[in-house]
Protein backbone atom coordinates (compact mmCIF):
# COMPACT_ATOMS: atom_id res chain seq x y z
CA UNK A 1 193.49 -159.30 -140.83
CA UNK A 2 197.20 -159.86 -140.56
CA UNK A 3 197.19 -163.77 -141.86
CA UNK A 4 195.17 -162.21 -144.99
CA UNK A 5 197.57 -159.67 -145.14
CA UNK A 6 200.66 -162.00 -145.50
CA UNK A 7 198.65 -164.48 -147.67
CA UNK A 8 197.11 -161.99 -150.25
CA UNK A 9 200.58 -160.86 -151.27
CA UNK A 10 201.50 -164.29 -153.23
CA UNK A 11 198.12 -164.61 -154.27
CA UNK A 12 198.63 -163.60 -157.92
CA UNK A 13 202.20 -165.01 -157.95
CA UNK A 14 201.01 -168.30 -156.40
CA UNK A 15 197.81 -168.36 -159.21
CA UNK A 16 200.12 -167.68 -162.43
CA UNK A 17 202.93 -170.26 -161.28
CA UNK A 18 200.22 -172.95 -160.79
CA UNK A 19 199.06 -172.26 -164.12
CA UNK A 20 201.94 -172.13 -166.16
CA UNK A 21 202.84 -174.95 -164.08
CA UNK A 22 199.64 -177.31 -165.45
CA UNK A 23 199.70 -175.76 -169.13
CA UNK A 24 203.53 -177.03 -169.63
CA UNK A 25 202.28 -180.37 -168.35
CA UNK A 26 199.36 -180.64 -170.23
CA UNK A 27 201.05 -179.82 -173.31
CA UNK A 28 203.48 -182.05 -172.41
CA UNK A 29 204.58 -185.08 -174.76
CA UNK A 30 203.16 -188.00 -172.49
CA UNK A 31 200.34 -186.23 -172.01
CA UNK A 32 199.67 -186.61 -175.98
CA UNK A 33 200.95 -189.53 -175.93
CA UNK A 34 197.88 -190.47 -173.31
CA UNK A 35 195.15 -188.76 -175.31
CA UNK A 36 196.40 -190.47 -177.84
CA UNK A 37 196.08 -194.01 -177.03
CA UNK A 38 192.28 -193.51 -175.45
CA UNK A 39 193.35 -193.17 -171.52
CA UNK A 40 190.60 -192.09 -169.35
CA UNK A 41 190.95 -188.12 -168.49
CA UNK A 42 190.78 -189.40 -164.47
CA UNK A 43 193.94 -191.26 -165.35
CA UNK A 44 195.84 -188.21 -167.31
CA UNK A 45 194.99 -185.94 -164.47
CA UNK A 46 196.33 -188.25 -161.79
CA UNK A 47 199.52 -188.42 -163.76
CA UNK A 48 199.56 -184.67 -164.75
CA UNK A 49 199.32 -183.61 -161.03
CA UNK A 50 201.94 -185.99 -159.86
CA UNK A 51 204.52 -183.78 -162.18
CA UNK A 52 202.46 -180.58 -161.32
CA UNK A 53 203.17 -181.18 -157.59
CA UNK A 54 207.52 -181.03 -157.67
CA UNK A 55 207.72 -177.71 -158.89
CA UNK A 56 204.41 -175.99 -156.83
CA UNK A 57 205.71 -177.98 -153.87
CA UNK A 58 209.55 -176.33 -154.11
CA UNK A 59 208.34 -172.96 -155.21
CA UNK A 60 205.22 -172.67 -152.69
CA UNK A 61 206.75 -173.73 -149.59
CA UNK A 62 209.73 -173.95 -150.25
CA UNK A 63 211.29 -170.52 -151.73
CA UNK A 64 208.47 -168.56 -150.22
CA UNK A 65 208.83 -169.51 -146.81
CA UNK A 66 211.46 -167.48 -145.77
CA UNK A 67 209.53 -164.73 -147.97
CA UNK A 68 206.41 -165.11 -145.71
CA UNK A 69 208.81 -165.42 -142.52
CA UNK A 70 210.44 -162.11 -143.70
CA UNK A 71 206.96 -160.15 -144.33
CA UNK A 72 205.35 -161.24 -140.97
CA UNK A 73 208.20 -159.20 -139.05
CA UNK A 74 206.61 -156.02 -141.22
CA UNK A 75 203.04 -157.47 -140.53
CA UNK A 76 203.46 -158.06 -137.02
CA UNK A 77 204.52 -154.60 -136.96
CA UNK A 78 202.01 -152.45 -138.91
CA UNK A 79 199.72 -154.41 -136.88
CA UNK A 80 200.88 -154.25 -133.84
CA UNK A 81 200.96 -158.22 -133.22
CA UNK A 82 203.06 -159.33 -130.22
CA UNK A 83 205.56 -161.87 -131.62
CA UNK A 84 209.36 -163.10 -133.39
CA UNK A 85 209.20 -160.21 -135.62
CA UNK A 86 208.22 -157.39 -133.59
CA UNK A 87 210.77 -158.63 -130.72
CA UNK A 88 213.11 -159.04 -132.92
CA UNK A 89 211.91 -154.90 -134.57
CA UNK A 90 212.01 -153.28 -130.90
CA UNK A 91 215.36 -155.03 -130.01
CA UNK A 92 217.17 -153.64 -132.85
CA UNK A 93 216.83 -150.03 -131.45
CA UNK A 94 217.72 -151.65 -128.30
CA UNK A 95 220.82 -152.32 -129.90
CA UNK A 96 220.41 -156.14 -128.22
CA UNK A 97 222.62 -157.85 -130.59
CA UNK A 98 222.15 -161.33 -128.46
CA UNK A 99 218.51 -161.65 -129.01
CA UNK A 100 218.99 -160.59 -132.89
CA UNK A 101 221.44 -163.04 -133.06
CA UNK A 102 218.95 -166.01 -131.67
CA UNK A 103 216.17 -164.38 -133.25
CA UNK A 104 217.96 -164.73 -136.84
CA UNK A 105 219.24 -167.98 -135.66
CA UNK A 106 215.79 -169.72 -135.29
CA UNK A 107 214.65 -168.34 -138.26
CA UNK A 108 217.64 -169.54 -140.35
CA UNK A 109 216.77 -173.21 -138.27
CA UNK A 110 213.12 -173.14 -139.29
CA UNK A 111 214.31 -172.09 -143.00
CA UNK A 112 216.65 -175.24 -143.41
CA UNK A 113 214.29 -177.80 -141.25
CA UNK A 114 211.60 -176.47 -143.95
CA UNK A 115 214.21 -177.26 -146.64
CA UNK A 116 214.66 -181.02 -145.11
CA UNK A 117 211.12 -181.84 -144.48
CA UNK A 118 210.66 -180.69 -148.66
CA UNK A 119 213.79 -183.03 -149.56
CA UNK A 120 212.72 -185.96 -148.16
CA UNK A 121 209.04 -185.98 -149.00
CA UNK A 122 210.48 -185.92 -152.43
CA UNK A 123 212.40 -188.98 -151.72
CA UNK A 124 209.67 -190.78 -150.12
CA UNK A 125 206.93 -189.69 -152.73
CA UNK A 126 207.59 -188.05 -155.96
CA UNK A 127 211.02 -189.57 -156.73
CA UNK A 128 210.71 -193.45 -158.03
CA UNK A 129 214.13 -195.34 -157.90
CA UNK A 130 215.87 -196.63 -160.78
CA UNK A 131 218.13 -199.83 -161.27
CA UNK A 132 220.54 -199.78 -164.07
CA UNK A 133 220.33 -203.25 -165.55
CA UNK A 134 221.24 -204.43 -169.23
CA UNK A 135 221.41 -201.12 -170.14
CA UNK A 136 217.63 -200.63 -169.49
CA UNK A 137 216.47 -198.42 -166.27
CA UNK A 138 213.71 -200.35 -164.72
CA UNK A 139 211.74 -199.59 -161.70
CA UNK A 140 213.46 -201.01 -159.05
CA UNK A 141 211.89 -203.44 -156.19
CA UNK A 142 211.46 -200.65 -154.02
CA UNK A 143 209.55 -198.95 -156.34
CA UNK A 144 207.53 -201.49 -157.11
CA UNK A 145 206.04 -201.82 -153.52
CA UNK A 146 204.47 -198.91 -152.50
């Protein structure tokens, strides 16, 4: 009950983001551009979802985990849930400013290592590299591997 709790909240925000999210692709110039020129739809979805997946990825995990961090203190709490958030609840009226300090503190790590992890699968993944040569940008040899 308390995981469907925390997840039912960004339901609806999670479902209209996604969508907006595919309809500005798929009305997107290439996209067209791909109809256009007789391109299987297998192939146009492959490419629509590769641009679909920066955005969802940042937004989803990575602006709403501190969200989801912040409303399992509450959930822990209405549900009486033995964990972070309720210690961290219960030693506020305790006044206990060292465990709200390392209680914040590991959040605020988790937050950032979230933020990492996010940065470099976009540098691994999404993100192709470019060489600047004769004035052209061309994939560069990296690139070309994977």
């Amino acid at each position: 009950m308390p995981a469907l709790t925390l997840g039912l909240i960004y339901d609806g925000i999670y479902a209209r983001f996604i969508r907006n999210c595919i309809l500005d692709v798929l009305n997107s110039e290439f996209i067209m551009y791909l109809k256009a020129k007789g391109v299987p739809q297998k192939v146009i979805l492959k490419h629509a979802l590769k641009n679909i997946s920066v955005p969802m990825i940042t937004v989803i995990i990575g602006f709403s985990f501190s969200s989801l961090l912040g409303g399992a203190v509450i959930v822990e709490i209405v549900f009486n849930v033995p964990g972070l958030g309720s210690f961290l609840y219960y030693s506020l009226f305790l006044y206990d400013v060292v465990i709200i300090m390392g209680v914040t503190l590991f959040f605020a790590i988790i937050v950032v290592l979230t933020s990492l992890i996010i940065d470099i699968i976009y540098g691994k993944y999404w993100i192709q590299e470019f060489d600047i040569k004769n004035n052209e940008l061309r994939p560069s040899t990296s690139a070309l591997i994977r």
